[in-house]
Protein backbone atom coordinates (compact mmCIF):
# COMPACT_ATOMS: atom_id res chain seq x y z
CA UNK A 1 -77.68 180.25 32.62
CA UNK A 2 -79.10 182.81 35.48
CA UNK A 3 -80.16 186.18 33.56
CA UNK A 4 -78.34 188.59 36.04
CA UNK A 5 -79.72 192.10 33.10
CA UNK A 6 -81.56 193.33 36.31
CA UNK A 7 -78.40 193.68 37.87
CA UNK A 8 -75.85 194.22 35.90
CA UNK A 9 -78.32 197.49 34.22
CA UNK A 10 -78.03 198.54 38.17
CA UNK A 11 -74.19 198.44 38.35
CA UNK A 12 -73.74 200.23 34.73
CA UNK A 13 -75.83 202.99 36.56
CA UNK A 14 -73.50 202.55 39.18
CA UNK A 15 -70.66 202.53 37.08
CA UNK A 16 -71.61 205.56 35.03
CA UNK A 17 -72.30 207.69 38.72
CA UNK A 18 -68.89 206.87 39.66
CA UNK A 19 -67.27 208.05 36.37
CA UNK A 20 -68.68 211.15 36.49
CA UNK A 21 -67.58 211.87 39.80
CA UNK A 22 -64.13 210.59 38.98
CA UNK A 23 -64.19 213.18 36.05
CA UNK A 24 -65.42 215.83 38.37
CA UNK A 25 -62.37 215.35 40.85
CA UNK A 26 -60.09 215.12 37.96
CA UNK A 27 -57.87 218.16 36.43
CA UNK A 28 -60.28 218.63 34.01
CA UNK A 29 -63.10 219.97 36.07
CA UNK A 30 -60.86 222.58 37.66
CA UNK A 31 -61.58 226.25 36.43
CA UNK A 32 -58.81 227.74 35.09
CA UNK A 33 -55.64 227.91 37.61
CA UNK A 34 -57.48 226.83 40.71
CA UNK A 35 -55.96 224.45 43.10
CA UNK A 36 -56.53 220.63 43.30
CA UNK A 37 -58.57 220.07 46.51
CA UNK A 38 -56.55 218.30 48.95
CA UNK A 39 -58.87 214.97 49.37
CA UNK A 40 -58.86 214.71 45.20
CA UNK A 41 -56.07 212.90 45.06
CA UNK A 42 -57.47 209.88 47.23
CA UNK A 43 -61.09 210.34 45.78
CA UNK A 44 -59.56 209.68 42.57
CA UNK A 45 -57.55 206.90 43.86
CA UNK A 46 -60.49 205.27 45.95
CA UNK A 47 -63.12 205.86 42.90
CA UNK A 48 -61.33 204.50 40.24
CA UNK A 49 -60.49 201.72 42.57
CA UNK A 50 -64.12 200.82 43.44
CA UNK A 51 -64.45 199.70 39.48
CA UNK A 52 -61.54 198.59 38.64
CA UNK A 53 -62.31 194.70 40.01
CA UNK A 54 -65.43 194.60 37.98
CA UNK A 55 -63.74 192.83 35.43
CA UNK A 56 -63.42 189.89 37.70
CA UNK A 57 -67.43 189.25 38.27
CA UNK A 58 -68.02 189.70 34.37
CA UNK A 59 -65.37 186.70 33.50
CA UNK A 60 -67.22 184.80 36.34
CA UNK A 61 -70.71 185.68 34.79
CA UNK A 62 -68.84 185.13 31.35
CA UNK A 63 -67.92 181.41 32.52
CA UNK A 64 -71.32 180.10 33.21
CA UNK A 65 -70.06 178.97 36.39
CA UNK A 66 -72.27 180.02 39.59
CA UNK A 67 -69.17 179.11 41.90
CA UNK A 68 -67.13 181.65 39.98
CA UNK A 69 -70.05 184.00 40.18
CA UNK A 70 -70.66 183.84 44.54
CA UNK A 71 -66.78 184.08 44.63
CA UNK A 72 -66.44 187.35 43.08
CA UNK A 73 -69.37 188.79 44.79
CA UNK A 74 -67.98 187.37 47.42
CA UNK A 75 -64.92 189.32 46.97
CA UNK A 76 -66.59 192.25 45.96
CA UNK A 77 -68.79 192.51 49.05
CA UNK A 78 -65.74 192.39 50.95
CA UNK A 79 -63.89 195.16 49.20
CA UNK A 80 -66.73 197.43 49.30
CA UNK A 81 -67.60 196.65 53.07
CA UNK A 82 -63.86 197.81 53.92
CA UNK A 83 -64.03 200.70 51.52
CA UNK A 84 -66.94 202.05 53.82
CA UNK A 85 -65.49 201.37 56.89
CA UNK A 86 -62.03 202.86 58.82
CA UNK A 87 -59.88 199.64 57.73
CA UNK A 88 -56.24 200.65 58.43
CA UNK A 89 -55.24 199.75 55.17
CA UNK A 90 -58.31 201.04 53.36
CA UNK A 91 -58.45 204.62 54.31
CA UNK A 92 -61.24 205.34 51.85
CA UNK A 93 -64.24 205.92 54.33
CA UNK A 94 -64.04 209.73 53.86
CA UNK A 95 -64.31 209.47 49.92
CA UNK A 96 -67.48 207.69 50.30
CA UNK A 97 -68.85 209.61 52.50
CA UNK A 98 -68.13 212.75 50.52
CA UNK A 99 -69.91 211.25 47.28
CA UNK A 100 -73.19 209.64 48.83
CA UNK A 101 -74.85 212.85 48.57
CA UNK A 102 -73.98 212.49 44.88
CA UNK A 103 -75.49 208.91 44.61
CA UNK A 104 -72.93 206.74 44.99
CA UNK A 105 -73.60 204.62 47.55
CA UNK A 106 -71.81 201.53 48.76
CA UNK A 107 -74.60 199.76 50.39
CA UNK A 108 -76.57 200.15 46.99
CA UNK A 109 -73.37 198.28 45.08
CA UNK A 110 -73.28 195.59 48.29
CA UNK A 111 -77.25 195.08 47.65
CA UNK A 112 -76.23 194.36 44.31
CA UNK A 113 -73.73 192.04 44.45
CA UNK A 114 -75.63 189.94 46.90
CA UNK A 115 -78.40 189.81 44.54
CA UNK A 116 -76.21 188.58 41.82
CA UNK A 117 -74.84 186.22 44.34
CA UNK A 118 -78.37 184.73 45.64
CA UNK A 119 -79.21 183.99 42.01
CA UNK A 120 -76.00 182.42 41.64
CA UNK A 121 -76.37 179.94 45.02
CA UNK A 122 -79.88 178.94 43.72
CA UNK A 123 -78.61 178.21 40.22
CA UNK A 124 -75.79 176.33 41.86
CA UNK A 125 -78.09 174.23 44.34
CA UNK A 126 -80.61 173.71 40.91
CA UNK A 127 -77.93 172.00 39.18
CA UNK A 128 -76.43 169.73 42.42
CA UNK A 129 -80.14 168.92 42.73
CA UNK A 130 -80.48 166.13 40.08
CA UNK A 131 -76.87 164.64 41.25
CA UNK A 132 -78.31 164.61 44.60
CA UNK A 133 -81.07 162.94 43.86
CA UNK A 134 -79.83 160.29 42.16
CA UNK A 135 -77.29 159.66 45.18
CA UNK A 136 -80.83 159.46 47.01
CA UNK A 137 -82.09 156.78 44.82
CA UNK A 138 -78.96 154.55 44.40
CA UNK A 139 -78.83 154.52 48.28
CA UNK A 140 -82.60 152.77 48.41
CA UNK A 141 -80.92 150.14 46.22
């Protein structure tokens, strides 16, 4: 099995960034009587959102299956790419753009994933390798 520790270390720091700016836009951080900004609502909403699908690349890591593994990143790379752009039904460009000063950064998470999905496609091709070449040989027969 592909040792994706590099990687997954890098989206627990993600993960952990992300949290605290979820706290920081929640009730709790507000002094006293103050207000709730008026973007707080949908940086709570668009935060909490970017992590909750996490779940679905550590049952595909859990499985042992690379497939499962480049089709999750392969989701995930998707739903980040429209969280960062002006996607009609993802209106969540502004969040990110507020919080990339604060070191959450989209691209960073994309770079990720693609990592964990290039080990995955050259685990995948490792293992077709031996079937393949064993088609090779029964074809010289």
């Amino acid at each position: 099995m592909t040792d994706y520790s590099i990687e997954l270390a890098q989206i627990l720091e993600y993960v952990a960034a992300t949290a605290i700016e979820i706290r920081m836009h929640s009730a709790y951080a507000r002094k006293g009587q103050l207000p709730e900004r008026p973007e707080a609502q949908y940086d709570l909403l668009w935060l909490s959102d970017s992590l909750h699908n996490f779940d679905m690349l550590g049952r595909a890591i859990g499985s042992g299956s690379a497939s499962n593994v480049i089709d999750a990143c392969d989701d995930l790379i998707g739903m980040y790419q429209r969280y960062g752009s002006n996607d009609r039904d993802y209106n969540s460009k502004a969040t990110f753009d507020r919080v990339e000063k604060k070191g959450i950064r989209l691209a960073d998470a994309i770079d990720v994933f693609q990592a964990i999905r290039a080990k995955a496609i050259a685990e995948r091709d490792l293992s077709d390798a031996p079937a393949q070449l064993d088609l090779l040989e029964s074809n010289k027969l």
